[in-house]
Protein backbone atom coordinates (compact mmCIF):
# COMPACT_ATOMS: atom_id res chain seq x y z
CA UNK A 1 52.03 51.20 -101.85
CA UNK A 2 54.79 51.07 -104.01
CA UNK A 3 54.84 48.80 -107.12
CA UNK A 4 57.27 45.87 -107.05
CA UNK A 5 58.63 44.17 -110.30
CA UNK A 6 60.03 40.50 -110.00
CA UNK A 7 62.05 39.91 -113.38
CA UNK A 8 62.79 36.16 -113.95
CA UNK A 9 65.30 35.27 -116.96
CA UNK A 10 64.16 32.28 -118.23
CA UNK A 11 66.99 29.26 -119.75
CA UNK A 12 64.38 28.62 -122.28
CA UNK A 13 60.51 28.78 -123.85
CA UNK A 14 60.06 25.76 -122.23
CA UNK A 15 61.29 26.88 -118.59
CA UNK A 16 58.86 30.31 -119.16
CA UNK A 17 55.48 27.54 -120.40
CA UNK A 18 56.13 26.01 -116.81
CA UNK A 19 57.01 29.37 -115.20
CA UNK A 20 53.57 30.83 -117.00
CA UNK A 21 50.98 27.96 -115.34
CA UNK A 22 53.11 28.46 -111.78
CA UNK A 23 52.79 32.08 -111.61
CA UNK A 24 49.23 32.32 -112.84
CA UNK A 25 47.45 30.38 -110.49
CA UNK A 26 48.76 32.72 -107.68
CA UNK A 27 46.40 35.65 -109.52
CA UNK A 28 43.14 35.86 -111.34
CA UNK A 29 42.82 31.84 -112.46
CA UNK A 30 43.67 30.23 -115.63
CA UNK A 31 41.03 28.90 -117.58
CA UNK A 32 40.50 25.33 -118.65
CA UNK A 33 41.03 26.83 -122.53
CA UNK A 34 44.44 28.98 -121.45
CA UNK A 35 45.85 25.85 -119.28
CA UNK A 36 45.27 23.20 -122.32
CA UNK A 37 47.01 26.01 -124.34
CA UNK A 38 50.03 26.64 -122.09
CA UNK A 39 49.84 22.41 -121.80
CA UNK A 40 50.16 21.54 -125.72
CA UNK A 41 52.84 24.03 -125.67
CA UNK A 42 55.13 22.17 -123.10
CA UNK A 43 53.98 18.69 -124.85
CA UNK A 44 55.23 20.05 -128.11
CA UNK A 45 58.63 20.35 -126.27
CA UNK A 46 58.55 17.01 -125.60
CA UNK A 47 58.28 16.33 -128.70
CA UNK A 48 60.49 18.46 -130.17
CA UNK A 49 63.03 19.16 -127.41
CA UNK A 50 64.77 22.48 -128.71
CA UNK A 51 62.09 24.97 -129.68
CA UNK A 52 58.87 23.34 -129.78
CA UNK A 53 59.33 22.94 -133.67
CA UNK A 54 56.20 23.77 -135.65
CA UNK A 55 53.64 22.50 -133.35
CA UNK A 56 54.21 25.26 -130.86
CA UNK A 57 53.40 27.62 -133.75
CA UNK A 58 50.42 25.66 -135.06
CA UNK A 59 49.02 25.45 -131.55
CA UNK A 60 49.62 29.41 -130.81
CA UNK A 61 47.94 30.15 -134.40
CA UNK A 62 45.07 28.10 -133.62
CA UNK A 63 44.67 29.82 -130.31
CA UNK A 64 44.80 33.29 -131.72
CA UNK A 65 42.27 32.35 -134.00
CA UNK A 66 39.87 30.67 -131.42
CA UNK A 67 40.09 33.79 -129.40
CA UNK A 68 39.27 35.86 -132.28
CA UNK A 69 35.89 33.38 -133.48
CA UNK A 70 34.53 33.31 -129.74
CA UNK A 71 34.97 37.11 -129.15
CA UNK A 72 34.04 37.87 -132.42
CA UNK A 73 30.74 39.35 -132.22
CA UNK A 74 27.81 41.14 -129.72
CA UNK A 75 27.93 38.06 -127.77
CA UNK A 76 31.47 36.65 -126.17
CA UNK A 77 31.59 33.09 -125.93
CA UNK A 78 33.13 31.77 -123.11
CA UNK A 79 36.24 29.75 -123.81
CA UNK A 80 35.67 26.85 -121.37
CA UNK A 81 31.84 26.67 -122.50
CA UNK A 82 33.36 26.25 -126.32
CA UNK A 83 36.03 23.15 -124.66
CA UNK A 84 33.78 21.71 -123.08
CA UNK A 85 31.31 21.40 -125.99
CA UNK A 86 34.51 20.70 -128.22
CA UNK A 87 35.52 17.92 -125.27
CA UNK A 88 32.36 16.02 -125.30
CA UNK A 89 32.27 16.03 -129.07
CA UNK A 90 36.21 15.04 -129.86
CA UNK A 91 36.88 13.02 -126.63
CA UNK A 92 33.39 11.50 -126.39
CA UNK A 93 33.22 12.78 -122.77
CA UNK A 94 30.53 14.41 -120.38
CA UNK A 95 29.80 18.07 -119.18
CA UNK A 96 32.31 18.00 -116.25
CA UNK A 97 34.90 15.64 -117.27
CA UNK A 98 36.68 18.82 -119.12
CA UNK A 99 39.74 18.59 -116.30
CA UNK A 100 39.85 14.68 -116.06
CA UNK A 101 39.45 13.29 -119.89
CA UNK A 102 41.51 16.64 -121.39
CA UNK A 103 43.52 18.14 -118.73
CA UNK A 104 44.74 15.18 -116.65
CA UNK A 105 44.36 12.13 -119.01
CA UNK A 106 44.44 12.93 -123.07
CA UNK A 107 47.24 15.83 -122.86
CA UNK A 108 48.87 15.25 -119.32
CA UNK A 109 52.26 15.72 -119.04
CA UNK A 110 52.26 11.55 -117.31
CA UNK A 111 51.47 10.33 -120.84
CA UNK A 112 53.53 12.89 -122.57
CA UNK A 113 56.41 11.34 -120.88
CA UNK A 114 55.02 7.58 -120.73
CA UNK A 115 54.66 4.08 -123.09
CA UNK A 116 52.20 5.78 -124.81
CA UNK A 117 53.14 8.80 -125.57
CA UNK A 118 51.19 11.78 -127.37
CA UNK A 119 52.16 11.44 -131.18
CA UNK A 120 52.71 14.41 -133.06
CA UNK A 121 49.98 13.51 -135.05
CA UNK A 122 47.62 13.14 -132.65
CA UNK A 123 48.49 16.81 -131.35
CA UNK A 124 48.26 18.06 -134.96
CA UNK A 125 44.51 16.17 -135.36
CA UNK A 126 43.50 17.98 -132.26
CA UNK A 127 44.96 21.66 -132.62
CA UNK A 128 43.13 21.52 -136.19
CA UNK A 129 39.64 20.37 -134.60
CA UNK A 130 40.03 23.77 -132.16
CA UNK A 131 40.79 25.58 -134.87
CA UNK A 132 37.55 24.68 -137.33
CA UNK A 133 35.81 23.88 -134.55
CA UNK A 134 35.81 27.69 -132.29
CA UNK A 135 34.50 29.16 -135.86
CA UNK A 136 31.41 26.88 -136.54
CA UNK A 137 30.83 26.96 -132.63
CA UNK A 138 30.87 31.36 -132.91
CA UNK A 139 28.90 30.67 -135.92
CA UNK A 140 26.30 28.05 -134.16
CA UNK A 141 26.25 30.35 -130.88
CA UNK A 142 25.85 34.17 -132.47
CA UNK A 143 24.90 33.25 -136.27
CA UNK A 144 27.92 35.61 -137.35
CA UNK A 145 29.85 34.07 -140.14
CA UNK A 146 31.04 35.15 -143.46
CA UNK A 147 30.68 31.49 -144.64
CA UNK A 148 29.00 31.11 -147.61
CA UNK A 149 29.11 27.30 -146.74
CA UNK A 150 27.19 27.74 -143.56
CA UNK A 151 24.37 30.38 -145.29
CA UNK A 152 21.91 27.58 -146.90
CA UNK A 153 21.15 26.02 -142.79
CA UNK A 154 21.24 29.55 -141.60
CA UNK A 155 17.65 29.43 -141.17
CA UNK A 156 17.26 26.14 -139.20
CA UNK A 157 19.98 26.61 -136.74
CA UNK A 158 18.53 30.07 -136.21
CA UNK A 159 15.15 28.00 -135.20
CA UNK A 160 17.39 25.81 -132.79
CA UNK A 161 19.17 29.40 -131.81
CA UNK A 162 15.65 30.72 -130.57
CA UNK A 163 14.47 27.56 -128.23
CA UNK A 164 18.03 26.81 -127.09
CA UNK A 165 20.66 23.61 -127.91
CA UNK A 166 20.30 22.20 -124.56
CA UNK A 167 22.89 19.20 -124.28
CA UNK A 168 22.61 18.87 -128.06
CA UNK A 169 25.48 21.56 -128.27
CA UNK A 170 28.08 18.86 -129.12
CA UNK A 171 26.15 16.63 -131.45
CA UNK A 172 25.49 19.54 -133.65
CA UNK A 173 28.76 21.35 -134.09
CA UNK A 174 29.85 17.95 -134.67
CA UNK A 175 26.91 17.68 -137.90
CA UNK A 176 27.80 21.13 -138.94
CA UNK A 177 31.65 20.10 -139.16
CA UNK A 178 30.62 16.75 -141.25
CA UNK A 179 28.69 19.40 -143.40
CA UNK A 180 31.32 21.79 -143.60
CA UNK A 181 33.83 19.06 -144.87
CA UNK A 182 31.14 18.34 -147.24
CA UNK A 183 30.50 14.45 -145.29
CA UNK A 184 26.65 14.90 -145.67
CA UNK A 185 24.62 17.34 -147.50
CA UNK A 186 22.43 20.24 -146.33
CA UNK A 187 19.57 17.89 -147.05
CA UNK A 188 21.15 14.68 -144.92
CA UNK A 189 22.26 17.75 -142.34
CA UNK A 190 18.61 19.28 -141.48
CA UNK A 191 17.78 15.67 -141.12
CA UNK A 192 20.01 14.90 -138.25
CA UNK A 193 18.59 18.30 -136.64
């Protein structure tokens, strides 16, 4: 009945990103969104063999703020809802290729270590599509933003809100992120919707 406490000292960050994923998947599971996280952590090691240089940073900052967009409001998106819509968007993949195309192909530790190896800025490219990406997705999902960028097509997403994106989920967060970059106007935008 007693409580036990295992303490591991770890060599490294690197040694505790592998020790993390290990010891995880013996308790409640990981999702797909805190696996790709731990993942791009030990591929920015790769890449920059002592700490992880700035890309473990960027990646951990991009995280926090995902976490805080998708729990943000009433509603809690579900992280692996929000990569899987961010997947079939940025990867060009289907609903359940999340753990093949992501997991196991893009950002597996085989190519990390390969002839074609992850670039740094092909991480970088990716960590900053999460990161704009989880707040116009919160936005699209619970209409909860404070950006004053997003407030003129307010009232047509809320009219796609009501009936429900269906599959369209990833075509439009990609239109409201060509919007938000300023790539086509609000007139161009409710066009494509």
């Amino acid at each position: 009945r007693g409580l036990m406490l295992h303490c591991f000292y770890m060599q490294s960050d690197r040694d505790s990103c592998a020790m993390f994923e290990s010891i995880n998947f013996r308790g409640i599971p990981l999702t797909k969104f805190e696996v790709l996280k731990n993942r791009l952590i030990i591929i920015s090691y790769v890449l920059s063999p002592v700490d992880g240089g700035p890309l473990k940073i960027q990646i951990q900052n991009s995280w926090k703020k995902a976490y805080k967009a998708l729990g943000a409001s009433a509603k809690i998106i579900d992280e692996d809802e929000f990569l899987r819509v961010h997947s079939s968007f940025y990867h060009g993949i289907g609903n359940d290729s999340v753990d093949a195309k992501v997991l196991n192909d893009a950002f597996s530790m085989e190519r990390a270590r390969s002839n074609n190896p992850i670039t740094n800025d092909e991480l970088v490219k990716f960590i900053e599509s999460i990161d704009s990406c989880s707040l116009i997705y919160s936005w699209m999902i619970n209409g909860s933003n404070s950006n004053t960028k997003l407030k003129p097509i307010n009232d047509e997403i809320e009219k796609l809100r009501r009936v429900g994106f269906g599959n369209f989920e990833p075509l439009l967060l990609c239109a409201i992120l060509k919007y938000s970059r300023n790539e086509v106007d609000q007139l161009e935008l409710i066009e494509l919707i």
